[in-house]
Protein backbone atom coordinates (compact mmCIF):
# COMPACT_ATOMS: atom_id res chain seq x y z
CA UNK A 1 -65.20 -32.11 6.68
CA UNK A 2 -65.68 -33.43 10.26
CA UNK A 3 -65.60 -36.78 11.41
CA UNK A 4 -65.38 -38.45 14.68
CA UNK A 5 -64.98 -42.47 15.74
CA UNK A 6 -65.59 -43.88 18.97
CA UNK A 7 -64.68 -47.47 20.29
CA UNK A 8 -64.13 -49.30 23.72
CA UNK A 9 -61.58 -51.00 25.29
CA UNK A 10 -60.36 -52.14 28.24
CA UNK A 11 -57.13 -52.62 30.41
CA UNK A 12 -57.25 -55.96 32.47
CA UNK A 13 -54.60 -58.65 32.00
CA UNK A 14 -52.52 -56.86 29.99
CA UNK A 15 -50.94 -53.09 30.36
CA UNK A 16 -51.28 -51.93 26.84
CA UNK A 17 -54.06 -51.12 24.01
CA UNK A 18 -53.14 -50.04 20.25
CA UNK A 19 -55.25 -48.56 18.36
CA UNK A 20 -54.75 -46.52 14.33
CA UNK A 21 -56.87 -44.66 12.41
CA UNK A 22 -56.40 -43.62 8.84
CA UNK A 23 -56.04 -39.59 8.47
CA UNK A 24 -57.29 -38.76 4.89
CA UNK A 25 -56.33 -35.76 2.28
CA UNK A 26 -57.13 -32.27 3.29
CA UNK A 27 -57.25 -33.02 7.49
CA UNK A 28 -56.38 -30.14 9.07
CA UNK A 29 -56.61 -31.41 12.56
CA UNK A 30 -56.90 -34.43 14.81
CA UNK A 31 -58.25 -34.71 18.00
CA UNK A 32 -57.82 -38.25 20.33
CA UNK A 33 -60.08 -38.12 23.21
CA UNK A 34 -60.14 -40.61 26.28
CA UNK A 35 -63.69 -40.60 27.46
CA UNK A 36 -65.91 -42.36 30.12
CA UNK A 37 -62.89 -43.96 31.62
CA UNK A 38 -63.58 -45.92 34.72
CA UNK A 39 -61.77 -47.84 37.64
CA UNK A 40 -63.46 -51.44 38.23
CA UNK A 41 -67.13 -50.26 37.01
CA UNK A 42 -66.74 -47.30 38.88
CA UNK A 43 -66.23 -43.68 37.27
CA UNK A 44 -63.33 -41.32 38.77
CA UNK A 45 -61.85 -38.24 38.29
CA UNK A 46 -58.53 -39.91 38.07
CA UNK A 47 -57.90 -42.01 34.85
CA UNK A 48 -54.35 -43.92 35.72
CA UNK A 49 -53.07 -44.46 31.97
CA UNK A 50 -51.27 -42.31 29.44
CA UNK A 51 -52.19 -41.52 26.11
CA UNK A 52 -49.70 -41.44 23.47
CA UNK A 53 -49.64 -40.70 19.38
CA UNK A 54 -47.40 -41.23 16.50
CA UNK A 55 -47.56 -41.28 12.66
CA UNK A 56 -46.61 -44.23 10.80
CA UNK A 57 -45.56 -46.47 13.64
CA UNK A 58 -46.31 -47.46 17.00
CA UNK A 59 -45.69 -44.59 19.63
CA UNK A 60 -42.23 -45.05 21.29
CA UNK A 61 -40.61 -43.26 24.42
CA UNK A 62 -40.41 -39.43 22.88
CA UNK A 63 -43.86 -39.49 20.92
CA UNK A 64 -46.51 -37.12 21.85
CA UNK A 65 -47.83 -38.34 25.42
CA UNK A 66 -50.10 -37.16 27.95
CA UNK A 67 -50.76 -38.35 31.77
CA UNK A 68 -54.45 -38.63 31.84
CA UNK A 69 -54.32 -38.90 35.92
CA UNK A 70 -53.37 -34.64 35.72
CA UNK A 71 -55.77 -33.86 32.54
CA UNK A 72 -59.52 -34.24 32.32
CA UNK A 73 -60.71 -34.31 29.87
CA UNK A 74 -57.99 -36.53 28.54
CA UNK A 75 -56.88 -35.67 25.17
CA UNK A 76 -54.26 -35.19 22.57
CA UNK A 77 -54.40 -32.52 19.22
CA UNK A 78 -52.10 -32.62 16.12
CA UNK A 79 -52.46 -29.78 13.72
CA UNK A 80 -52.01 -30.41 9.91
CA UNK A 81 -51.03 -34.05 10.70
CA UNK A 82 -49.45 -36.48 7.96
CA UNK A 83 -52.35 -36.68 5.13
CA UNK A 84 -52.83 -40.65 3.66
CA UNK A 85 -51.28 -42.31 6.67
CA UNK A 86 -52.26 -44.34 9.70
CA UNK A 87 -51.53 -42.74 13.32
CA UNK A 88 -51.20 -44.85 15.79
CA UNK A 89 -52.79 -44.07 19.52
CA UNK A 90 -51.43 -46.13 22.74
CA UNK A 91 -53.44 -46.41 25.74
CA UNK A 92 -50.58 -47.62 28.93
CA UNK A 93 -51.84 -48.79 32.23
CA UNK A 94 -50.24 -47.55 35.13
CA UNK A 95 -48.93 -50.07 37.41
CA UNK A 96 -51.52 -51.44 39.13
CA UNK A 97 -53.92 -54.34 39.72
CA UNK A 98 -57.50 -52.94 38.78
CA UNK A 99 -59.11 -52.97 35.43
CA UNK A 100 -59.51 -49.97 33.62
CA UNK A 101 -61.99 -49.35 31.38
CA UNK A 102 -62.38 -46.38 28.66
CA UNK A 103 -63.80 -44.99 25.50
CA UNK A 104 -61.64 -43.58 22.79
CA UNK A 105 -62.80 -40.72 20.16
CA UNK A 106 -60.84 -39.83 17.24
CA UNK A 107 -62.12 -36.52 15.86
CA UNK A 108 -60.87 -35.73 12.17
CA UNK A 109 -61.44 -31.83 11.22
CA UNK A 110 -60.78 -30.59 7.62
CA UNK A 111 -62.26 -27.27 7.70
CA UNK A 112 -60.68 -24.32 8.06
CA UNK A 113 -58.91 -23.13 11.22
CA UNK A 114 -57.71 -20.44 13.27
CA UNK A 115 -54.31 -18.77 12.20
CA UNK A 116 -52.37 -20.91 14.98
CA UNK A 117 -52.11 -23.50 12.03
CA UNK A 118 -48.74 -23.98 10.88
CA UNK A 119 -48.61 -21.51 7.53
CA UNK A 120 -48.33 -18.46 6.26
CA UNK A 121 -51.06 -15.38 5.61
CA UNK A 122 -51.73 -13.34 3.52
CA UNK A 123 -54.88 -10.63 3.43
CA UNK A 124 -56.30 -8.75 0.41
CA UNK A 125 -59.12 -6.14 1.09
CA UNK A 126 -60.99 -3.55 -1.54
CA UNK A 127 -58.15 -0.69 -0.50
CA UNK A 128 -55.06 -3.40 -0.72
CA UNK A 129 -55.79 -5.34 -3.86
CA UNK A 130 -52.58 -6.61 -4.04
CA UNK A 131 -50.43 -8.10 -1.78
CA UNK A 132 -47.35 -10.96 -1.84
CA UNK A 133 -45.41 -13.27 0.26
CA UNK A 134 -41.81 -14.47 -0.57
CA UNK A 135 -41.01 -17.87 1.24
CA UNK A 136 -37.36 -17.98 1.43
CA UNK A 137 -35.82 -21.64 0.70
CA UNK A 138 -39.38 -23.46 0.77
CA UNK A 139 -39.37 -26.84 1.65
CA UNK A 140 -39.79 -29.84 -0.97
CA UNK A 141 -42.86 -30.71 -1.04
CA UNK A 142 -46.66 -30.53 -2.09
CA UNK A 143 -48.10 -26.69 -1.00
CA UNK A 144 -51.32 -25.86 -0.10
CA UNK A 145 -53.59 -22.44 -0.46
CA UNK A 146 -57.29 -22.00 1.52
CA UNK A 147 -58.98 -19.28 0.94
CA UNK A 148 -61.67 -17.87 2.95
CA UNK A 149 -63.77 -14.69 2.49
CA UNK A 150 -64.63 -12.26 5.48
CA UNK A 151 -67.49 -9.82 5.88
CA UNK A 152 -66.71 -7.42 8.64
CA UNK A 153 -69.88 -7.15 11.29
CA UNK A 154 -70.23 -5.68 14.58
CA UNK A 155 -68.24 -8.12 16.07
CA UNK A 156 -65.32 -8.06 13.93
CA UNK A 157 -64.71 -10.08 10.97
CA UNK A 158 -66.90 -13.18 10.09
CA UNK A 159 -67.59 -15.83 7.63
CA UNK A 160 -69.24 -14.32 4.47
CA UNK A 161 -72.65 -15.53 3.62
CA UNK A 162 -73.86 -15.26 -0.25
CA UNK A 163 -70.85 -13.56 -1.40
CA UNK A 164 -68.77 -14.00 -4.31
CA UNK A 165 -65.39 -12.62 -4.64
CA UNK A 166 -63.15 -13.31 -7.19
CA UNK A 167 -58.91 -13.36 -6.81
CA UNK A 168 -56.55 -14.40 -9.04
CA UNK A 169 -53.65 -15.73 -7.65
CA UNK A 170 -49.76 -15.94 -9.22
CA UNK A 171 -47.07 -18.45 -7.74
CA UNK A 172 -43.62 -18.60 -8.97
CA UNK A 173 -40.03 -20.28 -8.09
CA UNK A 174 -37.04 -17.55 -8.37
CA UNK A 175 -33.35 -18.46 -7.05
CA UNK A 176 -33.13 -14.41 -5.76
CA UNK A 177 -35.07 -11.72 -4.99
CA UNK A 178 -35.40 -9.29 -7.73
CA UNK A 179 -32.14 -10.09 -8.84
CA UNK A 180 -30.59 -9.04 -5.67
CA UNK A 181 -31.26 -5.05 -7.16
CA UNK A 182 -28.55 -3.10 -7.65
CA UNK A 183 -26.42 -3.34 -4.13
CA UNK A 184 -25.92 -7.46 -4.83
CA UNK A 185 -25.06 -10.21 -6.97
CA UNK A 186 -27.13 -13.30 -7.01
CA UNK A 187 -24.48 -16.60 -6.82
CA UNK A 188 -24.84 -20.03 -7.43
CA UNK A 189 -22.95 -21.43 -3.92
CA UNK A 190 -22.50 -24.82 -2.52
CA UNK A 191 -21.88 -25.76 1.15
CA UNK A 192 -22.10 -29.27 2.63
CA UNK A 193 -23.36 -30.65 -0.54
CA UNK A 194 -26.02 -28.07 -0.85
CA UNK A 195 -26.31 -26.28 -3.71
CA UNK A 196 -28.48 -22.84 -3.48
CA UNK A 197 -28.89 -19.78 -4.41
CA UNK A 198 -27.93 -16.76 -2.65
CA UNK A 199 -27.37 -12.97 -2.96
CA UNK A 200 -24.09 -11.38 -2.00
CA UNK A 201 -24.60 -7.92 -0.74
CA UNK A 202 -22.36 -5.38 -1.06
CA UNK A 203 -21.86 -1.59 -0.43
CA UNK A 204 -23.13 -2.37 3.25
CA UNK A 205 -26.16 -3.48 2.07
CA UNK A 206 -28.35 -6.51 4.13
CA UNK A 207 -31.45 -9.20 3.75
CA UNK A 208 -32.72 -11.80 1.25
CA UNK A 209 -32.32 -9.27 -1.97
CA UNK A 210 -29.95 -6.82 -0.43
CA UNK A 211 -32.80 -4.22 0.42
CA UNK A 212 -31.82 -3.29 4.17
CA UNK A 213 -29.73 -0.03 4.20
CA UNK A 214 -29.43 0.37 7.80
CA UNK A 215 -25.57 -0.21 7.49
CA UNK A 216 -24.97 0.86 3.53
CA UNK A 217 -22.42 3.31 3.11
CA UNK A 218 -23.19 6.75 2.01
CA UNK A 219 -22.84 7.62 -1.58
CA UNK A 220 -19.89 10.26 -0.59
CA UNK A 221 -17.96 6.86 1.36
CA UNK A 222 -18.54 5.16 -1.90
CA UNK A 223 -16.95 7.73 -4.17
CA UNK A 224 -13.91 8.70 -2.11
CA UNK A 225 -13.24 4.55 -1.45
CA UNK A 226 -13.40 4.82 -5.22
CA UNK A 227 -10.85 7.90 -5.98
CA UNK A 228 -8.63 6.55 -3.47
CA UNK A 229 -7.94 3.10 -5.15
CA UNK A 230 -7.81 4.30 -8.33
CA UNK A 231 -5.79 7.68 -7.59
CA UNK A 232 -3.16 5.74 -5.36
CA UNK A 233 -2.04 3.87 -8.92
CA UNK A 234 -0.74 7.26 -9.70
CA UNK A 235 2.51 6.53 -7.69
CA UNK A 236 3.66 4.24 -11.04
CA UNK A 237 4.48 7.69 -12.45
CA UNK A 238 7.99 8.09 -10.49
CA UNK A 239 9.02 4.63 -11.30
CA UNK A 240 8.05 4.98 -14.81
CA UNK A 241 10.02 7.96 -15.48
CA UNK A 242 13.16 5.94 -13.26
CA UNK A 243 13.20 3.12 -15.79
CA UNK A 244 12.97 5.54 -19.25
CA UNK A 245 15.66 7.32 -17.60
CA UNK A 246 17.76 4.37 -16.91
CA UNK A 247 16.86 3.17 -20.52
CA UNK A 248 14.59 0.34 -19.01
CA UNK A 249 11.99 1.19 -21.77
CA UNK A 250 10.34 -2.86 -21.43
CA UNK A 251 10.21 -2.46 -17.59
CA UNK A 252 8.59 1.10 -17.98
CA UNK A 253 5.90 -0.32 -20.48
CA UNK A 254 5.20 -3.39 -17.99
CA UNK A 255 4.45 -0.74 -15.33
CA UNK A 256 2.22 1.92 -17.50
CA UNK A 257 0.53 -1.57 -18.22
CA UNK A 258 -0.07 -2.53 -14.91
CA UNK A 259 -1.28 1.40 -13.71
CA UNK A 260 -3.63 1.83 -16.51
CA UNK A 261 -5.41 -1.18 -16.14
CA UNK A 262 -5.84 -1.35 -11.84
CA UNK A 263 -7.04 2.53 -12.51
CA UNK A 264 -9.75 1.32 -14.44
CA UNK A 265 -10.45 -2.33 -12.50
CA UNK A 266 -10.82 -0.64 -9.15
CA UNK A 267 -13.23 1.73 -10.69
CA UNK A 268 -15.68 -1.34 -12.06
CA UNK A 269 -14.74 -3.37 -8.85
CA UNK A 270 -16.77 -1.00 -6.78
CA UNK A 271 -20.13 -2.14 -5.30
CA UNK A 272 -23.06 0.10 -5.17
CA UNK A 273 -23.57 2.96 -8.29
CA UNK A 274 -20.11 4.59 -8.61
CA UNK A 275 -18.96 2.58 -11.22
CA UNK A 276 -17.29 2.93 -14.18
CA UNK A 277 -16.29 -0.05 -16.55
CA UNK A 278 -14.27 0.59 -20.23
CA UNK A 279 -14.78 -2.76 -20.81
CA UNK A 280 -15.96 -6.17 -19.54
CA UNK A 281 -15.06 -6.79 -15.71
CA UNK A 282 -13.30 -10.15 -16.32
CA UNK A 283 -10.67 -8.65 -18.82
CA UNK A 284 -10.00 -5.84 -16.47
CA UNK A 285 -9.46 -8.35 -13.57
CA UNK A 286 -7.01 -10.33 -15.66
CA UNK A 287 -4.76 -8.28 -16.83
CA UNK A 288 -4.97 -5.92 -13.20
CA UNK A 289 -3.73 -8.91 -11.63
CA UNK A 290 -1.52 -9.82 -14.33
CA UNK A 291 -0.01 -6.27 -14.44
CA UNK A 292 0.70 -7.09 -10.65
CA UNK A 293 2.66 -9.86 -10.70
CA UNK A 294 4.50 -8.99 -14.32
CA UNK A 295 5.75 -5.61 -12.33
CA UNK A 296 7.24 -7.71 -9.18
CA UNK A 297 8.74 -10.31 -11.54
CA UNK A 298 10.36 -7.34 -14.35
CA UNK A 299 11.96 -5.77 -11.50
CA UNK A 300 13.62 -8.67 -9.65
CA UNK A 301 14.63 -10.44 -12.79
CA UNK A 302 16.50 -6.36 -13.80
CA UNK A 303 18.71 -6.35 -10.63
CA UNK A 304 20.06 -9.47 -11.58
CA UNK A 305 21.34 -7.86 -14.06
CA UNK A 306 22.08 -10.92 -16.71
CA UNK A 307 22.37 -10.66 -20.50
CA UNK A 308 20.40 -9.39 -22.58
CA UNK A 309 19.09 -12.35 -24.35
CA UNK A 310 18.84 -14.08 -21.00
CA UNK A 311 16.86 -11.43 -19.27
CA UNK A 312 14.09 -11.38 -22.62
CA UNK A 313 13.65 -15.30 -22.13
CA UNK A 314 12.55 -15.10 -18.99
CA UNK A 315 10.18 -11.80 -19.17
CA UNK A 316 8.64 -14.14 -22.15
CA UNK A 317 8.20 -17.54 -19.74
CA UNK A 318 6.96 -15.31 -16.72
CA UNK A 319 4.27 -13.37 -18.82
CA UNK A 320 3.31 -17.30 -19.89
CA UNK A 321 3.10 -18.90 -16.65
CA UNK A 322 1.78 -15.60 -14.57
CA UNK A 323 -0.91 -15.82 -17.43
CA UNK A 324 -1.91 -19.83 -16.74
CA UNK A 325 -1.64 -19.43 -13.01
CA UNK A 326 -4.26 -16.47 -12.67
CA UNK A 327 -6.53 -18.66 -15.31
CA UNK A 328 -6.27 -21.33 -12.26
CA UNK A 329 -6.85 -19.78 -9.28
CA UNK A 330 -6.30 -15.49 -9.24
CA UNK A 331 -6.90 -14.82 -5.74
CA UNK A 332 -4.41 -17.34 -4.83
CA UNK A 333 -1.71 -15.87 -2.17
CA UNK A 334 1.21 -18.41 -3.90
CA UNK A 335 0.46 -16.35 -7.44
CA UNK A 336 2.21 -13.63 -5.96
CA UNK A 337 4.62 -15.18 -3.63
CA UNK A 338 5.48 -18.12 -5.96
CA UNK A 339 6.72 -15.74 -9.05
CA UNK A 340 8.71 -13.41 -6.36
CA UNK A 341 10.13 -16.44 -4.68
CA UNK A 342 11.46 -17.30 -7.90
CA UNK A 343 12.63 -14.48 -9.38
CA UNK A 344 14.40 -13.64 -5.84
CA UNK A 345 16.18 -16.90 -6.34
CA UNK A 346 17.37 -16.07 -10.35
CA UNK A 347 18.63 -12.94 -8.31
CA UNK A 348 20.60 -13.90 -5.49
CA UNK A 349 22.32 -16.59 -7.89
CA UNK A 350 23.32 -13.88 -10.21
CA UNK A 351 24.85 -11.83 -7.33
CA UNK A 352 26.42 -14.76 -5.60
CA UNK A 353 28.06 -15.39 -9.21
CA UNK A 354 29.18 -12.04 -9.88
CA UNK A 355 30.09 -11.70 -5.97
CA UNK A 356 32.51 -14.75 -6.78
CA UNK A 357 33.87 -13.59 -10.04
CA UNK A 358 34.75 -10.77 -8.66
CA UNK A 359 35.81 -11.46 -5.04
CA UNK A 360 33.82 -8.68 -3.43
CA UNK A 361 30.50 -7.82 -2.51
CA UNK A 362 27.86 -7.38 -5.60
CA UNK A 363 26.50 -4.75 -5.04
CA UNK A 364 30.16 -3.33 -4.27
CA UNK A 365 28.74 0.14 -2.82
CA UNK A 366 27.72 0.62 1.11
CA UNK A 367 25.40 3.56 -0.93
CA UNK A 368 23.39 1.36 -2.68
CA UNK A 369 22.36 -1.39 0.09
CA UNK A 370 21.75 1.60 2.71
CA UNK A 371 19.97 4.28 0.28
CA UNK A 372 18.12 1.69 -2.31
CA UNK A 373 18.43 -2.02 -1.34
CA UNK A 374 17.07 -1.83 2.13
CA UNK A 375 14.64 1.07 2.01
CA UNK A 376 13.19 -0.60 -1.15
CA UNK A 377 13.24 -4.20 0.51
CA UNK A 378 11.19 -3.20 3.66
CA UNK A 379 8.64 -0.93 1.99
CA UNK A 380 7.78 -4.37 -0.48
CA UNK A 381 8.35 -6.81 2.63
CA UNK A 382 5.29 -3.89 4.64
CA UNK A 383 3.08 -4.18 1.18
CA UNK A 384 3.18 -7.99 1.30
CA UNK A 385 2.08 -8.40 4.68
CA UNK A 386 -0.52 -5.79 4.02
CA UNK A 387 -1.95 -7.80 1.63
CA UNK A 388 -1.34 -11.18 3.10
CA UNK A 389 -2.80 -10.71 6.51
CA UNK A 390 -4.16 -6.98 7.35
CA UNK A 391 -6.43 -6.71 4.58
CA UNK A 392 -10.55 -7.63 4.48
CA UNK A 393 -13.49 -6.83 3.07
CA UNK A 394 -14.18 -3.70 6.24
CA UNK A 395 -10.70 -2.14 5.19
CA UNK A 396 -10.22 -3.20 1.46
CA UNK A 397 -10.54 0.67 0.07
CA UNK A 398 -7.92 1.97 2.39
CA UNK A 399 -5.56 -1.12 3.10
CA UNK A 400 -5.56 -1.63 -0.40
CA UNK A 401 -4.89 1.30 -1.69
CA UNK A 402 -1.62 1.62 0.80
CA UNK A 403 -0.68 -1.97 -1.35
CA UNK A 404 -0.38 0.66 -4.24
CA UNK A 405 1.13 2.88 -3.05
CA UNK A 406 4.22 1.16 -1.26
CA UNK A 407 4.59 -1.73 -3.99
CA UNK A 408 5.10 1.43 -6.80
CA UNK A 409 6.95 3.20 -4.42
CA UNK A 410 9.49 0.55 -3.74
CA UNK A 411 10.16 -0.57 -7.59
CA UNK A 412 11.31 3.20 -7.66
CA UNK A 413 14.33 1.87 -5.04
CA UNK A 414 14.73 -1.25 -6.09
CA UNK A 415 14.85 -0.88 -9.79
CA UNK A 416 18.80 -0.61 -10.28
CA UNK A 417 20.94 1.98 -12.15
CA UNK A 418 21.60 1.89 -16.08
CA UNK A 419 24.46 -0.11 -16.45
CA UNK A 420 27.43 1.69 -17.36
CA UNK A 421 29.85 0.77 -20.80
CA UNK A 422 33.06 -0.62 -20.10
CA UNK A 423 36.27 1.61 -20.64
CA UNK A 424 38.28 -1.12 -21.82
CA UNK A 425 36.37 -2.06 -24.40
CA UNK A 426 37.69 0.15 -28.10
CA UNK A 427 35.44 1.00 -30.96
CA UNK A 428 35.89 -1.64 -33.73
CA UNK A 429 37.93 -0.14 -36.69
CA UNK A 430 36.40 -0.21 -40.17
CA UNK A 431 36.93 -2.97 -42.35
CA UNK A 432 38.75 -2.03 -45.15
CA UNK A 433 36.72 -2.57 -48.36
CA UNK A 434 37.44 -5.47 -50.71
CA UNK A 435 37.26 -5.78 -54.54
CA UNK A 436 38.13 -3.04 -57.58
CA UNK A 437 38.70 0.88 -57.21
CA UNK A 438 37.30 3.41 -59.42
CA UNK A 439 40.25 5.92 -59.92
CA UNK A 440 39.56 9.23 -62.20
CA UNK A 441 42.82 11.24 -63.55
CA UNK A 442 42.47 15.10 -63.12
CA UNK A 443 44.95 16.57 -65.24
CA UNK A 444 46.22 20.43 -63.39
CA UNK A 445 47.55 22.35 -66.02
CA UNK A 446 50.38 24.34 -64.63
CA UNK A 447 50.20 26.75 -67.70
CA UNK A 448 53.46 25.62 -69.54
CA UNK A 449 53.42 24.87 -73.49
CA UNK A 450 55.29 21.31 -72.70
CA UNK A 451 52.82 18.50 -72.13
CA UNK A 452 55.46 16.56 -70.45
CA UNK A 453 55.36 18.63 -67.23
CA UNK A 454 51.76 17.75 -66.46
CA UNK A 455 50.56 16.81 -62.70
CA UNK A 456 48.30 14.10 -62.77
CA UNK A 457 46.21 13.11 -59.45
CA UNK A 458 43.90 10.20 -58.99
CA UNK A 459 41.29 9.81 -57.00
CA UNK A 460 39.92 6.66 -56.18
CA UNK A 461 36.70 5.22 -54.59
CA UNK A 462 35.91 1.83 -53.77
C-alpha cells in the first residue's frame, strides 16, 4: 500500500499553515515533503520556514522539526507511526516580509521495509527450521508479525517470485523462562506498584532464566559450602552432653532438636544440585529457626535458676510465642533479639533477687564470672553481630556457619552447674502406720513337761 497527497499553500499575512492527514491501519511509514517552495514567484534554493509533525495534536516546541533553509529537499519521515489517527504537519514562516509559497506531499507507505523498522527478527531457512525469540516484559499492546519470503540470487537475497512456503508459527505469554531451570526460582515480586514476574538466580547463576554460568560456582564450592553448614551443627554435641550431665535432660532435648533439624535445613537450603531434603522445605525452615531461638531462650531462662514449676511455665509460653512470631515475619532480626532481651531481663531479676536475699554477689564465685560468664557472654555477643551485620548472600556458607559454631559453643559456658541439695535439709521420717495389727503367737517349746513355762512371742504387722 502506497499513497501520496499533494496540496498548496501559501505564507503571506500570516506566519503559520496547519495541515493533518489521517494515517490508516497497517502504515508502516510516513513521509512529509515540502516541494516547489518559492520566494515572491521566484524559486530558491533557500526555503525560510520549518516543518514540524506531531500525532494527535498540533505540533508544539519539542515535536519533530526541521529547518528547511539547511535541507533540500525538505522533508520529515516517521517509521511505524500511530495507526487510525490524524498527524498534524506545521509549516512556520521565518520572520520576514515576503510571501512564501510551497507544495506539501504526504507519502503513506504500508509495505514492507528495511530492518531499520522498529521490531524484532527472526529468520528460518531449509537448514534452521526452527528458530524463537523471547521478548522479555513486552509492552501492552496490539503485536504485529510480516512475513516475507527470500530467494537468494547473485546479488544476495531478494523478493521471491512464484513461491510458496509454508510456516507455522506458535506465540505464547510465560511469567519465566523455562521455569528459571534448575539454578532459579521464578517469584511473583512487586516494586512501585508493579507487579511482575521474575527469576531469582542462585548458585552464581545470571540472565532472564538463570542460564549464564560465567560466575556459577563450581560443583566442588557447592558441596563443601554445603558440608560446612551442616557439619558446623555438630558443635551441639558438647553442650548436649553438659546439660545430661548436669541433669538438664529438657534443655539437652531442646538442643538435639535444634541440631538435627539446621543439619538437614542447610542441606535443602542450598541452591544449585547438592541438595538433600527429608521433608518439605517450609517445615524444615520452621522448626530450624524455631530450634534457634528455643536454644537461646532454654539457656537464659536455666541460669536464672527459678523453681521448678516456674522455669516449665515459661519454656511452655516461649515455645508459643517463638512459634507465632516466626509465622509473622522469620527473618525478622527482633525474633531473635526480642526473646533474648527478654529472657536476659527474667535473668538479671532473678540474680538481683537472690543477690539481695543473700547480701552478696549471685554468682558468689570470681571462678564462674572469669572461666564461664564472660567467655560465654562474648563468644554469643561475636555470634550476634555476625549475624546482625557481617553476614550476606557472598559470605552466607562461611559467616554462617561460624553463627553455629560460636552460638553452640557458648551455651556450653553459659549453661550453669547442676544445682546442688541443701545440707540442712533431713530426710522425712516414715509415718507411722495407722489402723489394726496382725499379731501371730509362736509358741518355743523349751522342752519341759509343764505347760506353764511356755515363751510366747508375737509378731505383729500392720
Amino acid at each position: 500500500m502506497c499513497g501520496q497527497v499533494f496540496c498548496y499553500s501559501t505564507l503571506k499575512s500570516i506566519s503559520l499553515c496547519v495541515r493533518r492527514v489521517f494515517i490508516p491501519n497497517y502504515t508502516s511509514k510516513l513521509k512529509v515533503q515540502l516541494l516547489n517552495c518559492s520566494t515572491r514567484n521566484k524559486s530558491g534554493d533557500i526555503c525560510p520556514v520549518v516543518l514540524k509533525i506531531r500525532a494527535r495534536a498540533p505540533p508544539v516546541h519539542n515535536s519533530s522539526a526541521l529547518d528547511c533553509r539547511e535541507v533540500n529537499p525538505c522533508e520529515l519521515d516517521t517509521l511505524v507511526p500511530a495507526w487510525e489517527q490524524w498527524y498534524y504537519i506545521l509549516v512556520e514562516r521565518y520572520p520576514s516580509n515576503c510571501d512564501v509559497y510551497f507544495r506539501i506531499g504526504v507519502q503513506v507507505t504500508g509495505e514492507w521495509v528495511s530492518q531499520s523498522v522498529v521490531g524484532f527478527s527472526l529468520t528460518v531457512n531449509a537448514s534452521t527450521n526452527v528458530t524463537k525469540l523471547r521478548v522479555p516484559y513486552p509492552q501492552t499492546g496490539t503485536w504485529y508479525l510480516s512475513l516475507r519470503s527470500l530467494c537468494a540470487t547473485e546479488h544476495g537475497f531478494e523478493a521471491c517470485a512464484n513461491v510458496t512456503a509454508e510456516v507455522y508459527m506458535r506465540a505464547y505469554l510465560t511469567p519465566c523462562i523455562n521455569d528459571c531451570g534448575t539454578y532459579g526460582q521464578c517469584k511473583l515480586l512487586r516494586t512501585n506498584n508493579y507487579l511482575y514476574a521474575a527469576c531469582e538466580c542462585k548458585a552464581g547463576w545470571e540472565g532472564w532464566g538463570c542460564t549464564d554460568n560465567s560466575e556459577a560456582y563450581s560443583y566442588s564450592f557447592q558441596l563443601l559450602s554445603t558440608l560446612l553448614l551442616c557439619l558446623s551443627n555438630l558443635m551441639f554435641v558438647p553442650p548436649v552432653a553438659i546439660a545430661i550431665r548436669s541433669h538438664y535432660l529438657l534443655e539437652a532435648s531442646v538442643y538435639i532438636f535444634t541440631m538435627f533439624f539446621s543439619t538437614f535445613y542447610h542441606a535443602c537450603d542450598q541452591p544449585g544440585i547438592v541438595v538433600f531434603c527429608i521433608m518439605e522445605y517450609d517445615v524444615l525452615q520452621f522448626c530450624d529457626f524455631l530450634g534457634s531461638l528455643m536454644s537461646v531462650w532454654v539457656t537464659v531462662i536455666a541460669m536464672a535458676r527459678l523453681k521448678s514449676i516456674i522455669k516449665q511455665v515459661l519454656y511452655l509460653l516461649g515455645a508459643m510465642s517463638l512459634s507465632m512470631a516466626l509465622q509473622l515475619d522469620r527473618h525478622g532480626l527482633w525474633n531473635l533479639l526480642g526473646p533474648s532481651l527478654f529472657a536476659l531481663g527474667i535473668m538479671a531479676v532473678a540474680w538481683t533477687v537472690r543477690t539481695i536475699r543473700r547480701r552478696r554477689c549471685y554468682p558468689p564465685t570470681w571462678k564462674r564470672w572469669v572461666f564461664f560468664l564472660f567467655p560465654g557472654t562474648m563468644i554469643a555477643t561475636s555470634a550476634v553481630a555476625l549475624y546482625a551485620f557481617v553476614e550476606t548472600e557472598e559470605n552466607y556458607f562461611y559467616i554462617h556457619s561460624i553463627w553455629h559454631m560460636l552460638i553452640a559453643g557458648s551455651v556450653g559456658f553459659l549453661l550453669p552447674p547442676r544445682a546442688k541439695p541443701d545440707a540442712k535439709v533431713t530426710p522425712m521420717k516414715r509415718r507411722r502406720g495407722c489402723g489394726y495389727q496382725l499379731c501371730v503367737n509362736e509358741h518355743e517349746e523349751l522342752g519341759l513337761v509343764d505347760p506353764a513355762i511356755i515363751s510366747i512371742n508375737s509378731i505383729c504387722t500392720s
